[in-house]
PDB file of N, CA and C in Angstrom:
ATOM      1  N   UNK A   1      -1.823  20.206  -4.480  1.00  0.00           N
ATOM      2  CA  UNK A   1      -2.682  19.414  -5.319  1.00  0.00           C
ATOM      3  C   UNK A   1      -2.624  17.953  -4.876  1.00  0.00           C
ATOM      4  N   UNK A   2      -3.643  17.482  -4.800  1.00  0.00           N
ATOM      5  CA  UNK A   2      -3.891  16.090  -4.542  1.00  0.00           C
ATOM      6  C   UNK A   2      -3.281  14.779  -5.363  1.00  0.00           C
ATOM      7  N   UNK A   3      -2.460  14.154  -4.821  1.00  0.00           N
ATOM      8  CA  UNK A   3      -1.969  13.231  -5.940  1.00  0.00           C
ATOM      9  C   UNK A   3      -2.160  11.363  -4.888  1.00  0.00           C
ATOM     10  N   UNK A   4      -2.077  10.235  -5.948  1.00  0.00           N
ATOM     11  CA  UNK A   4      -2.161   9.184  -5.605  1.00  0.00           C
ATOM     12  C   UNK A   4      -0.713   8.264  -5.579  1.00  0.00           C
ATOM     13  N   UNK A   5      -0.405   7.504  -5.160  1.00  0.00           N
ATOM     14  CA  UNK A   5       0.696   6.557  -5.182  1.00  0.00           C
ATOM     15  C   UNK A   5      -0.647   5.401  -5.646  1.00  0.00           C
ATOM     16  N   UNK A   6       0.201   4.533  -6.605  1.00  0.00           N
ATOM     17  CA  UNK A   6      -0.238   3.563  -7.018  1.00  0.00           C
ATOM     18  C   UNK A   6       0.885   2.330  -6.960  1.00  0.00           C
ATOM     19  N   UNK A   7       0.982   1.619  -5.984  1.00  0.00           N
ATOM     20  CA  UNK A   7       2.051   0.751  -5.343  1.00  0.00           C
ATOM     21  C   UNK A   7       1.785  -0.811  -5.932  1.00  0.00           C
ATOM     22  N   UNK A   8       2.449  -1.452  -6.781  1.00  0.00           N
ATOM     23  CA  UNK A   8       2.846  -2.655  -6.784  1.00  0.00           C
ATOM     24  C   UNK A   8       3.478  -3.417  -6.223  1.00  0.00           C
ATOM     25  N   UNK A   9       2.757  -4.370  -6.054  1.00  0.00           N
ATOM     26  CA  UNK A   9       3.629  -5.576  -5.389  1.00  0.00           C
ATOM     27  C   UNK A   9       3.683  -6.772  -6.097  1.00  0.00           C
ATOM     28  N   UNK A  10       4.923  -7.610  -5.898  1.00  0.00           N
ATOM     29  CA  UNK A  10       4.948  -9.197  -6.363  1.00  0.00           C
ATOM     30  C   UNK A  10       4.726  -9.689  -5.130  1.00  0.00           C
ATOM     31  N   UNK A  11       4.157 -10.496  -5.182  1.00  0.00           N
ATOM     32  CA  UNK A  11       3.545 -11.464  -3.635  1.00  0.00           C
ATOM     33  C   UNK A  11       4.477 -12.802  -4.189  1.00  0.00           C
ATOM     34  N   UNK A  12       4.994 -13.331  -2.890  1.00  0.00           N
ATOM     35  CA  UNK A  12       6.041 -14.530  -3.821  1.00  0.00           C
ATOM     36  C   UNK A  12       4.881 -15.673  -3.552  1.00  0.00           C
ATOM     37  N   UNK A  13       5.295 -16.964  -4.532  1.00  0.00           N
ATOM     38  CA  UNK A  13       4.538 -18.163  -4.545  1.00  0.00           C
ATOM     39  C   UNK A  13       4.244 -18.655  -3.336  1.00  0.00           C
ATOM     40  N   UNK A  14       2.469 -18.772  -3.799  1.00  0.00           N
ATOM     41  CA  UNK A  14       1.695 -19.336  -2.781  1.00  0.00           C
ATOM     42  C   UNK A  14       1.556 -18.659  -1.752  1.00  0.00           C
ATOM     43  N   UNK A  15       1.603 -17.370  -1.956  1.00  0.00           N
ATOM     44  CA  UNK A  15       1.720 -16.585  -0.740  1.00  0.00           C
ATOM     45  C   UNK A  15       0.501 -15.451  -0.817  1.00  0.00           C
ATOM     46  N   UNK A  16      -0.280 -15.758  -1.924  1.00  0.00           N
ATOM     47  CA  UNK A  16      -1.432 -14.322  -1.890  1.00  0.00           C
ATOM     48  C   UNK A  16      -2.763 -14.202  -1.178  1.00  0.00           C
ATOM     49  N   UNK A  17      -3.166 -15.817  -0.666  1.00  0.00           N
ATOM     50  CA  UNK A  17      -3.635 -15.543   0.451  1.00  0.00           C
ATOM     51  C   UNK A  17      -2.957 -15.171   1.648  1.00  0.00           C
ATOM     52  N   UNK A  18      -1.992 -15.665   2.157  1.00  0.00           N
ATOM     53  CA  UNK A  18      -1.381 -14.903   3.504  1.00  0.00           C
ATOM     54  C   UNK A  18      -1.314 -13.434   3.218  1.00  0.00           C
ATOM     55  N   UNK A  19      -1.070 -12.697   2.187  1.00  0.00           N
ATOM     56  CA  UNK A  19      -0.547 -11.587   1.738  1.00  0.00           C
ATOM     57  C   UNK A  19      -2.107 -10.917   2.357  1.00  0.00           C
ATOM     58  N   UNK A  20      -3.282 -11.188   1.302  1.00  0.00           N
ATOM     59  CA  UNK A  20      -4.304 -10.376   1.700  1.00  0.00           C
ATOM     60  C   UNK A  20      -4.869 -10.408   2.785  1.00  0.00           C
ATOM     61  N   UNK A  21      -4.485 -12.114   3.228  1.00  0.00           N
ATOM     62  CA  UNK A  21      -4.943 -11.682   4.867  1.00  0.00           C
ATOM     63  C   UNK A  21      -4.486 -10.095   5.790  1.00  0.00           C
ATOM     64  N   UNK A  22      -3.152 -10.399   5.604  1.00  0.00           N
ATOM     65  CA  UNK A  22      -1.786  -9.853   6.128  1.00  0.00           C
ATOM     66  C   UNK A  22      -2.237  -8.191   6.184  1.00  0.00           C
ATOM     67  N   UNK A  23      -2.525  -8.339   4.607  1.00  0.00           N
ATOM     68  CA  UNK A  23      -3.354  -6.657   3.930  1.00  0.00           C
ATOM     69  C   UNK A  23      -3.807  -6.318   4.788  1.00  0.00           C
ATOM     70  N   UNK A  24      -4.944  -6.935   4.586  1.00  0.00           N
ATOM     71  CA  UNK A  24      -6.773  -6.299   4.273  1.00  0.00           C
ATOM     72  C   UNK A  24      -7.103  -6.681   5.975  1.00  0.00           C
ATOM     73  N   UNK A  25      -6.066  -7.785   6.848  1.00  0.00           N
ATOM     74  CA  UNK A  25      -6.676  -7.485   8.283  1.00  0.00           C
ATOM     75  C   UNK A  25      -5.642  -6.517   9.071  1.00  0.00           C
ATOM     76  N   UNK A  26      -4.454  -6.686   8.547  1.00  0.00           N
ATOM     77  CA  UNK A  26      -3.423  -5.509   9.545  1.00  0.00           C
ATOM     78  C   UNK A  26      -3.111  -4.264   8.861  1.00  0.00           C
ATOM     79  N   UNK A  27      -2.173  -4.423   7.507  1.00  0.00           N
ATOM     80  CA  UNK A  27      -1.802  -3.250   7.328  1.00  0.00           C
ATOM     81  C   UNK A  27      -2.954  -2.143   6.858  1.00  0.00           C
ATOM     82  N   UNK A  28      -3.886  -2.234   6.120  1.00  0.00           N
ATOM     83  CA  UNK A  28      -4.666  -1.667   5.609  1.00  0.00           C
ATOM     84  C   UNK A  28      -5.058  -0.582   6.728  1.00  0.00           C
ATOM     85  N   UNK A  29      -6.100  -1.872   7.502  1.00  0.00           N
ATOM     86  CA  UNK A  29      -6.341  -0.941   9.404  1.00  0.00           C
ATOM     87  C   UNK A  29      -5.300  -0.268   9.880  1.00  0.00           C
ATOM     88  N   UNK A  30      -4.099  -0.301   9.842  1.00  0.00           N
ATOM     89  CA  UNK A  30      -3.526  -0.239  10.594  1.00  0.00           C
ATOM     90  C   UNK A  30      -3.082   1.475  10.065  1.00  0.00           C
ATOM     91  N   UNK A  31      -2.627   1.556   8.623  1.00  0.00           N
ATOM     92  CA  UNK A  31      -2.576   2.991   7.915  1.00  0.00           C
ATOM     93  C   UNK A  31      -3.678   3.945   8.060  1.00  0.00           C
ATOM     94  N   UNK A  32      -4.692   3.250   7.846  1.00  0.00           N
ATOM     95  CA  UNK A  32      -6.164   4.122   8.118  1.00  0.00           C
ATOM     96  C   UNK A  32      -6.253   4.899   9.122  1.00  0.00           C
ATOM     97  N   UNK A  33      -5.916   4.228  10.588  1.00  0.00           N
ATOM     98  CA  UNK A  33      -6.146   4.517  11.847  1.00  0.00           C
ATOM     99  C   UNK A  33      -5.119   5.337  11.788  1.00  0.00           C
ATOM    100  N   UNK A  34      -3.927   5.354  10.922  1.00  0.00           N
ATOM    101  CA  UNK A  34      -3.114   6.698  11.283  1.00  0.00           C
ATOM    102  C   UNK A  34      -3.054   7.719  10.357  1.00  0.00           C
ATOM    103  N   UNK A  35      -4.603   7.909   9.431  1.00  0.00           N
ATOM    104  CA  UNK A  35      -4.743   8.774   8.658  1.00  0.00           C
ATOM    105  C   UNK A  35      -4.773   8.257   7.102  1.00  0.00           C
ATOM    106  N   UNK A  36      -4.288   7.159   6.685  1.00  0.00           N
ATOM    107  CA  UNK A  36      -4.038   7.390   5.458  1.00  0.00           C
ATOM    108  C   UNK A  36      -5.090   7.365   5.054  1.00  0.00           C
ATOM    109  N   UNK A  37      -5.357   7.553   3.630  1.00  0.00           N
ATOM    110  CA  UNK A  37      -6.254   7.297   2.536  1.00  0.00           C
ATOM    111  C   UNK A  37      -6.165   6.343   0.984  1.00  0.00           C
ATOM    112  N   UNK A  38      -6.808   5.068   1.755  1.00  0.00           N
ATOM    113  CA  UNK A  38      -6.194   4.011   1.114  1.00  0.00           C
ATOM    114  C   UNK A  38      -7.579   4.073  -0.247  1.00  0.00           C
ATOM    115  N   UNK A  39      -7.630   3.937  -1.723  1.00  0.00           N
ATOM    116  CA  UNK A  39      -8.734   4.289  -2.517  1.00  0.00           C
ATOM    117  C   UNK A  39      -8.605   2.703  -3.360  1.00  0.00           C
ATOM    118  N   UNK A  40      -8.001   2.014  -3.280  1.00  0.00           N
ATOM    119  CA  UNK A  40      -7.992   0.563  -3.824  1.00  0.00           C
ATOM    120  C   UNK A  40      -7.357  -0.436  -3.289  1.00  0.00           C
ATOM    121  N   UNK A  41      -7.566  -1.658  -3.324  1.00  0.00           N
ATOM    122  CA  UNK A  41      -6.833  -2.902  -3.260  1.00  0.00           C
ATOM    123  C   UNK A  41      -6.916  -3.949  -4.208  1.00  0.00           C
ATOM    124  N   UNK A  42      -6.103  -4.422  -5.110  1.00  0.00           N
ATOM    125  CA  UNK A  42      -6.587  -5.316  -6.150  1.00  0.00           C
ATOM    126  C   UNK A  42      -5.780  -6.406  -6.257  1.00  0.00           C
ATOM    127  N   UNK A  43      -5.748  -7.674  -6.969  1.00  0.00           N
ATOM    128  CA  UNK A  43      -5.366  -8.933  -7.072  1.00  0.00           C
ATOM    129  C   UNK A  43      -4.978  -8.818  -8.164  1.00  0.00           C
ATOM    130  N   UNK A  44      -3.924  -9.498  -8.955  1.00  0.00           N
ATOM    131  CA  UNK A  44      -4.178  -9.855 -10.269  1.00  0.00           C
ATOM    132  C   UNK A  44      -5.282 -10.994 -10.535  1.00  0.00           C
ATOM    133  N   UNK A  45      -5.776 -10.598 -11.312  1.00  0.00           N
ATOM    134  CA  UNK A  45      -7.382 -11.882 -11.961  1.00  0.00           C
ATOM    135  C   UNK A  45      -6.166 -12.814 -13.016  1.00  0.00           C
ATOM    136  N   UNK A  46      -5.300 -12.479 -13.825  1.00  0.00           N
ATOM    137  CA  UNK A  46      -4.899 -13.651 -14.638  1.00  0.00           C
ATOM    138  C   UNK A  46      -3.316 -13.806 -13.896  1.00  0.00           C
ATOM    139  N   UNK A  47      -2.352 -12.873 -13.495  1.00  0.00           N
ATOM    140  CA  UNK A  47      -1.158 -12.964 -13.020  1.00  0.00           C
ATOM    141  C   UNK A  47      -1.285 -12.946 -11.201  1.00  0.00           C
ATOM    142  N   UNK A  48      -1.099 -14.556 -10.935  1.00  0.00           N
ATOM    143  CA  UNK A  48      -1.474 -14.607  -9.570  1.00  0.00           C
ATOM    144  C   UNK A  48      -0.384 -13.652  -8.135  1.00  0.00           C
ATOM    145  N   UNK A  49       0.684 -13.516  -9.076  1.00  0.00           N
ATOM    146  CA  UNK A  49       1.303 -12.839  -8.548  1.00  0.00           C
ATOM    147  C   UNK A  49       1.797 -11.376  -8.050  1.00  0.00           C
ATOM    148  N   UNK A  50       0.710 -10.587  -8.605  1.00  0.00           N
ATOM    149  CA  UNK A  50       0.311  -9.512  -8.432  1.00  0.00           C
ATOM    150  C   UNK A  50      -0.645  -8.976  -7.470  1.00  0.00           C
ATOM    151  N   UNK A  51      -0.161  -7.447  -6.944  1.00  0.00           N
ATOM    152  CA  UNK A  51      -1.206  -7.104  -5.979  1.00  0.00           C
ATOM    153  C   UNK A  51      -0.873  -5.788  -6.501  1.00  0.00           C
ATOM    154  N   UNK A  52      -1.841  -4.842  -6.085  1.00  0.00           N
ATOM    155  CA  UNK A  52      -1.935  -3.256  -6.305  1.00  0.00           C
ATOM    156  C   UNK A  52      -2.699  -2.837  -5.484  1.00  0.00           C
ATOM    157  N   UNK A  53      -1.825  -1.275  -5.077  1.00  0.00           N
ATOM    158  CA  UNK A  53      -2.840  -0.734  -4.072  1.00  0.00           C
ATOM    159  C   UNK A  53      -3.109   0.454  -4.266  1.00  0.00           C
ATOM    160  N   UNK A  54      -3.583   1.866  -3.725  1.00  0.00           N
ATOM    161  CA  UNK A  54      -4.208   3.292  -4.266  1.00  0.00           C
ATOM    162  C   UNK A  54      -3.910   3.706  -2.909  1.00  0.00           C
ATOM    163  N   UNK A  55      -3.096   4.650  -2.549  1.00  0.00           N
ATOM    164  CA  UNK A  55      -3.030   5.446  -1.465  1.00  0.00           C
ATOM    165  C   UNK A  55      -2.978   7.509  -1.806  1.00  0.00           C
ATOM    166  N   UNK A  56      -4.024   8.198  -1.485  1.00  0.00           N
ATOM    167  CA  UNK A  56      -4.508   9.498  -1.522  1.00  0.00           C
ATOM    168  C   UNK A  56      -4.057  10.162  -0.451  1.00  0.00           C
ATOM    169  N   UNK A  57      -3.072  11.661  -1.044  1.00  0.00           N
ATOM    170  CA  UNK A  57      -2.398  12.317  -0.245  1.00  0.00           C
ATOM    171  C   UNK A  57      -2.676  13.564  -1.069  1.00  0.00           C
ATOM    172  N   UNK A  58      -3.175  14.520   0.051  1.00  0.00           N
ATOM    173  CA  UNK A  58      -3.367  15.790  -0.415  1.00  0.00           C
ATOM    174  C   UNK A  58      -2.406  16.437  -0.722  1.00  0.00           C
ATOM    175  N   UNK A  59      -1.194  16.387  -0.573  1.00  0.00           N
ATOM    176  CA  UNK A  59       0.260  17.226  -0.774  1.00  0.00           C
ATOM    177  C   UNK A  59       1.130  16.676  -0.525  1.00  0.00           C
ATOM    178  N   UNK A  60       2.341  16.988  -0.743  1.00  0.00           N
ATOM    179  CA  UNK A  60       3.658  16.100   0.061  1.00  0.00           C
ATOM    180  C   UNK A  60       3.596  16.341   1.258  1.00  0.00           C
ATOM    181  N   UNK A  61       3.487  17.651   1.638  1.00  0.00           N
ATOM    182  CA  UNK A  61       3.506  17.645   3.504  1.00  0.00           C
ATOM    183  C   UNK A  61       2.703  16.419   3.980  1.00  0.00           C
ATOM    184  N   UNK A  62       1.936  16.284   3.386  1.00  0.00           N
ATOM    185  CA  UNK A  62       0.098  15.166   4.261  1.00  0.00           C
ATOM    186  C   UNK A  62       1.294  14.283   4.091  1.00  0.00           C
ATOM    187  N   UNK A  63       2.121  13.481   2.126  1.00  0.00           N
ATOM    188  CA  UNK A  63       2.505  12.074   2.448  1.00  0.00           C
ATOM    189  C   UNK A  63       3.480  12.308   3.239  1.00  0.00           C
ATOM    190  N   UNK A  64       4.241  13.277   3.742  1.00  0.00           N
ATOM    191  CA  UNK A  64       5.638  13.212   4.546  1.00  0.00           C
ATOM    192  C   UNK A  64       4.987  12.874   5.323  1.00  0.00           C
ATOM    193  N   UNK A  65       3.795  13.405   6.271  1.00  0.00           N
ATOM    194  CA  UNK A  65       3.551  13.318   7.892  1.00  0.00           C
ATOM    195  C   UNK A  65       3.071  12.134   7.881  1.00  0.00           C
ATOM    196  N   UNK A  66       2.626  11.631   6.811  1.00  0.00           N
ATOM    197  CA  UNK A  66       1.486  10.299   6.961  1.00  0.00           C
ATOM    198  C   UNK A  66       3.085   9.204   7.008  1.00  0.00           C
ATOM    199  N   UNK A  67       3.663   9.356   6.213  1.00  0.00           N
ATOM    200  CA  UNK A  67       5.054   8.277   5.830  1.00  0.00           C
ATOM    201  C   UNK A  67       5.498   8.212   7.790  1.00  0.00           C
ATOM    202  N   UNK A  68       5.844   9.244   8.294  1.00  0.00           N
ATOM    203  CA  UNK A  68       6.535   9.473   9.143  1.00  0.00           C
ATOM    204  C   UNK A  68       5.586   9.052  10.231  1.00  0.00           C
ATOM    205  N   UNK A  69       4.239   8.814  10.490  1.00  0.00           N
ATOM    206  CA  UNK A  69       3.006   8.654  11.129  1.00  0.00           C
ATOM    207  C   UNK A  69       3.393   6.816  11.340  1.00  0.00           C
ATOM    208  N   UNK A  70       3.419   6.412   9.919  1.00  0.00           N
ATOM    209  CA  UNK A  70       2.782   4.982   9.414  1.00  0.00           C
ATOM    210  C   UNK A  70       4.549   4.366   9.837  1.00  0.00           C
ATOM    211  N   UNK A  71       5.440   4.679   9.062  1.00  0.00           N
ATOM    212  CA  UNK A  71       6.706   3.444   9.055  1.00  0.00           C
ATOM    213  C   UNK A  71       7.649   3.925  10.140  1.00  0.00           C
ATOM    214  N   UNK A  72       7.564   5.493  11.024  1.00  0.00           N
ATOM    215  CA  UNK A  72       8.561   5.209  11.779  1.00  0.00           C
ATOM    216  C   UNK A  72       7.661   4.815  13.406  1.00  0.00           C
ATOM    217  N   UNK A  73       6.588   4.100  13.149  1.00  0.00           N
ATOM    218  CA  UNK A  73       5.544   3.900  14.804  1.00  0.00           C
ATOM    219  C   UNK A  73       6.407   2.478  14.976  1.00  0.00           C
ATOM    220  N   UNK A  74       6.274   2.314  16.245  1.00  0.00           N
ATOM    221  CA  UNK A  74       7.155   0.942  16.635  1.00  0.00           C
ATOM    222  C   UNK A  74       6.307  -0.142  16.121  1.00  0.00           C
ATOM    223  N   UNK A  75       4.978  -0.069  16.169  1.00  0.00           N
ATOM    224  CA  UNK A  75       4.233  -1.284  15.537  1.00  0.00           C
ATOM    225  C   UNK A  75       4.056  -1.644  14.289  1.00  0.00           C
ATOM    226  N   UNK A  76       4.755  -0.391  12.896  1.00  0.00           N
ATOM    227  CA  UNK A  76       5.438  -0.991  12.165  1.00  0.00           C
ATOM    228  C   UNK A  76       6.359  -1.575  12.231  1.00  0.00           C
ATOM    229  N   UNK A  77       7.566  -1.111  12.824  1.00  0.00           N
ATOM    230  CA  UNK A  77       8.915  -1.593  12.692  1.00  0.00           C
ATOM    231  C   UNK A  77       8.728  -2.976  13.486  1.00  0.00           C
ATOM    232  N   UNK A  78       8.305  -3.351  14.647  1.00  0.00           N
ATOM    233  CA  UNK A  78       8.425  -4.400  15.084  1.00  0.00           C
ATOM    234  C   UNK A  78       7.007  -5.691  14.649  1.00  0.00           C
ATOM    235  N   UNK A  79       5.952  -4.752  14.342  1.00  0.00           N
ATOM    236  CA  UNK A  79       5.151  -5.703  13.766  1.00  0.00           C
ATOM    237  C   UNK A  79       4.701  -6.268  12.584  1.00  0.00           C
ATOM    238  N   UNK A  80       5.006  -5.257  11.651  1.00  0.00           N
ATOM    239  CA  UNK A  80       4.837  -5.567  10.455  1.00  0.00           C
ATOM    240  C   UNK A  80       6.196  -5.419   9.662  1.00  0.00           C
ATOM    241  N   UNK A  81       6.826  -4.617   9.646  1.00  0.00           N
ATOM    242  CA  UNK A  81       7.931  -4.751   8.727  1.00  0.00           C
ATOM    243  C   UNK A  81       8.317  -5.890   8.570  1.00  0.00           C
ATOM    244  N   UNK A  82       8.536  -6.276   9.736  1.00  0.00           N
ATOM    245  CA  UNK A  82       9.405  -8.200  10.179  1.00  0.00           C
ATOM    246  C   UNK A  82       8.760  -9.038   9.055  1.00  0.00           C
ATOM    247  N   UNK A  83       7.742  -9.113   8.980  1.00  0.00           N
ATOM    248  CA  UNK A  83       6.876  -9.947   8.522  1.00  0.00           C
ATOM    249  C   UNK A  83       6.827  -9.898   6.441  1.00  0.00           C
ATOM    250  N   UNK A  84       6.665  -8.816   6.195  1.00  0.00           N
ATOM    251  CA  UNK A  84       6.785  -8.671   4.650  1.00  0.00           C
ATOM    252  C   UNK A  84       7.490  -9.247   3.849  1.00  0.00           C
ATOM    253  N   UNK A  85       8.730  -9.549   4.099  1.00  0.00           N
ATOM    254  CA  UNK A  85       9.777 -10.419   3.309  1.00  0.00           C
ATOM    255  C   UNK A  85       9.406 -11.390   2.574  1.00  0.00           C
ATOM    256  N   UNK A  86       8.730 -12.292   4.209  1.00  0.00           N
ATOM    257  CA  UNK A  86       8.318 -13.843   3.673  1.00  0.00           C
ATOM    258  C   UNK A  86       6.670 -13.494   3.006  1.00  0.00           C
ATOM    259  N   UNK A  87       6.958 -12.603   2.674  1.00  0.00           N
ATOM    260  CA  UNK A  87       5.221 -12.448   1.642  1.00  0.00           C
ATOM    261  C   UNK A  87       5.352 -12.130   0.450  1.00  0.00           C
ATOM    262  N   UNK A  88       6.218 -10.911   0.344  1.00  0.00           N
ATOM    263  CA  UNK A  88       6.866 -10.540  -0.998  1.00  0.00           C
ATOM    264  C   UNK A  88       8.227 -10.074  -1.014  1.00  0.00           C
ATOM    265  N   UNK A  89       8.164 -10.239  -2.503  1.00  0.00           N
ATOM    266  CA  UNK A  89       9.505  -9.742  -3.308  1.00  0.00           C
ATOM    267  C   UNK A  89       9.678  -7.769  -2.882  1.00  0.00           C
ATOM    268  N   UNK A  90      10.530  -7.703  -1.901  1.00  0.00           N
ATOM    269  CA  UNK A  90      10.594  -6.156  -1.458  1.00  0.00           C
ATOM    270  C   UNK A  90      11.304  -5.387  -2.830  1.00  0.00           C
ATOM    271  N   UNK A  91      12.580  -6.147  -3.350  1.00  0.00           N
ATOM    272  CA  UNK A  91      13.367  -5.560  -4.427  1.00  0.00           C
ATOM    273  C   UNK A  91      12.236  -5.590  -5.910  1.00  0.00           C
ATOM    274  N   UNK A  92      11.078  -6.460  -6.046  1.00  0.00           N
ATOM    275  CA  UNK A  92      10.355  -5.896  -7.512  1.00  0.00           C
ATOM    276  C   UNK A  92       9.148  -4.883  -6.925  1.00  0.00           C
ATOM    277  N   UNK A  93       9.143  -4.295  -5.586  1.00  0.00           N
ATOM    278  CA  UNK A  93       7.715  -3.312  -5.721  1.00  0.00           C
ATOM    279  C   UNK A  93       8.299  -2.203  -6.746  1.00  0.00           C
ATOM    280  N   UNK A  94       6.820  -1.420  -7.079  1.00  0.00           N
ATOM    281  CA  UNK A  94       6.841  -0.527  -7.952  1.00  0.00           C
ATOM    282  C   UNK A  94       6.048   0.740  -7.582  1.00  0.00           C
ATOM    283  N   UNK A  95       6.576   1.854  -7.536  1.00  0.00           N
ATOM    284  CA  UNK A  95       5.591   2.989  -6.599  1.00  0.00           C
ATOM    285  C   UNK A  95       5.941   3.720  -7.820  1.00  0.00           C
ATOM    286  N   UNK A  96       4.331   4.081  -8.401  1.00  0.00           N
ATOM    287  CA  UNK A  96       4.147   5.347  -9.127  1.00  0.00           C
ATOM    288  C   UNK A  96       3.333   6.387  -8.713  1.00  0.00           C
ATOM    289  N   UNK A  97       3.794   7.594  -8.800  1.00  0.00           N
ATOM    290  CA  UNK A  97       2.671   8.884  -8.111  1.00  0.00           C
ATOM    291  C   UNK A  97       2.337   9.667  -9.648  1.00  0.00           C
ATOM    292  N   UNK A  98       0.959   9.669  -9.385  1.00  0.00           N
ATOM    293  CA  UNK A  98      -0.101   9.775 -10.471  1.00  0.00           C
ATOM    294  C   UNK A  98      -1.488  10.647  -9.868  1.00  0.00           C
ATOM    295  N   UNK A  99      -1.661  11.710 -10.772  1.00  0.00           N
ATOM    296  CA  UNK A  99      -2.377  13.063 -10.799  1.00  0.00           C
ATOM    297  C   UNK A  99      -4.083  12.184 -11.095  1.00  0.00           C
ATOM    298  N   UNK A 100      -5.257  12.780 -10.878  1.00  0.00           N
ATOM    299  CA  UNK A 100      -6.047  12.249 -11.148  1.00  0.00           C
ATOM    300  C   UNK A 100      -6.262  13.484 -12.826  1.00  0.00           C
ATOM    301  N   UNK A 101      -6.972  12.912 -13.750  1.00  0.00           N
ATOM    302  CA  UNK A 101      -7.207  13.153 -14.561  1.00  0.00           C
ATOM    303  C   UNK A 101      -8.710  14.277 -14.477  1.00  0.00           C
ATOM    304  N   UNK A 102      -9.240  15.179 -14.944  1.00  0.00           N
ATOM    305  CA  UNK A 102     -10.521  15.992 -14.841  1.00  0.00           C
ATOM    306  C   UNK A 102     -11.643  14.147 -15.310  1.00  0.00           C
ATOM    307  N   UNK A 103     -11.602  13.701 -16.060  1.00  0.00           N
ATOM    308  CA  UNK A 103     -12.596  12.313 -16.402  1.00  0.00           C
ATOM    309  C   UNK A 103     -12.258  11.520 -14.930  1.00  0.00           C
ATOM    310  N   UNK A 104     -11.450  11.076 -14.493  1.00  0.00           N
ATOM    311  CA  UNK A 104     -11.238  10.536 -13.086  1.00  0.00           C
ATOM    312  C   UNK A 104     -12.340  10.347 -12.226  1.00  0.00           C
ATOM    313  N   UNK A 105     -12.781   9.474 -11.958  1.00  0.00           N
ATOM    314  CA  UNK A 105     -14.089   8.881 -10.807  1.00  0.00           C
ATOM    315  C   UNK A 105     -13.356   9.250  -9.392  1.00  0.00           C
ATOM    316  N   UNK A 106     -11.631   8.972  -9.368  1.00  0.00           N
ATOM    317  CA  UNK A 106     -10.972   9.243  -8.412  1.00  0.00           C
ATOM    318  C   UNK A 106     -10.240  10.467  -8.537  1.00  0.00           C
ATOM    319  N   UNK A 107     -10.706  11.451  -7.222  1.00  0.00           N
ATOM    320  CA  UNK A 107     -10.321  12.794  -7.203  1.00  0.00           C
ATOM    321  C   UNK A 107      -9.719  12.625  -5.840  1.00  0.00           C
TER     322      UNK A 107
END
């Protein structure tokens, strides 16, 4: 059955433009091209320090292979991992995995 990760992030101060750059021009592309299925990206509108994202995995096998696809390629580890720290708070993310509902727009 198809389920979503719905991933929080704290982006630290003054840092949410670099962050979405960071996003929305590397990592985003960069998961896609190795399969994932990314279904949102959002900002906080009143808490500037917020970001949220929607990633779609048909089963655990898909997120194992996709996990194992995406964070153990060297151009994570050497290109992006490095980099996340000075963007956000790694110790407040928040990963919830969440079923779509039958009313759900997202299936």
């Amino acid at each position: 059955m198809a389920f979503f990760e719905i991933r929080q992030y704290k982006v630290r101060p003054g840092k949410m433009d670099a962050w979405l750059e960071f996003m929305e021009g590397v990592i985003i592309p960069f998961q896609v091209s190795k399969g994932m299925v990314i279904t949102g990206s959002f900002q906080g509108e009143e808490d500037k320090s917020v970001y949220f994202w929607f990633r779609r995995f048909e089963s655990e096998a898909d997120r194992e292979r996709l996990y194992e696809s995406v964070y153990q390629s060297d151009f994570w580890k050497n290109e992006v991992s490095p980099k996340v720290p000075e963007l956000l708070d790694r110790e407040a993310i928040v990963v919830q995995r969440v079923v779509a509902t039958s009313m759900s727009t997202m299936q």
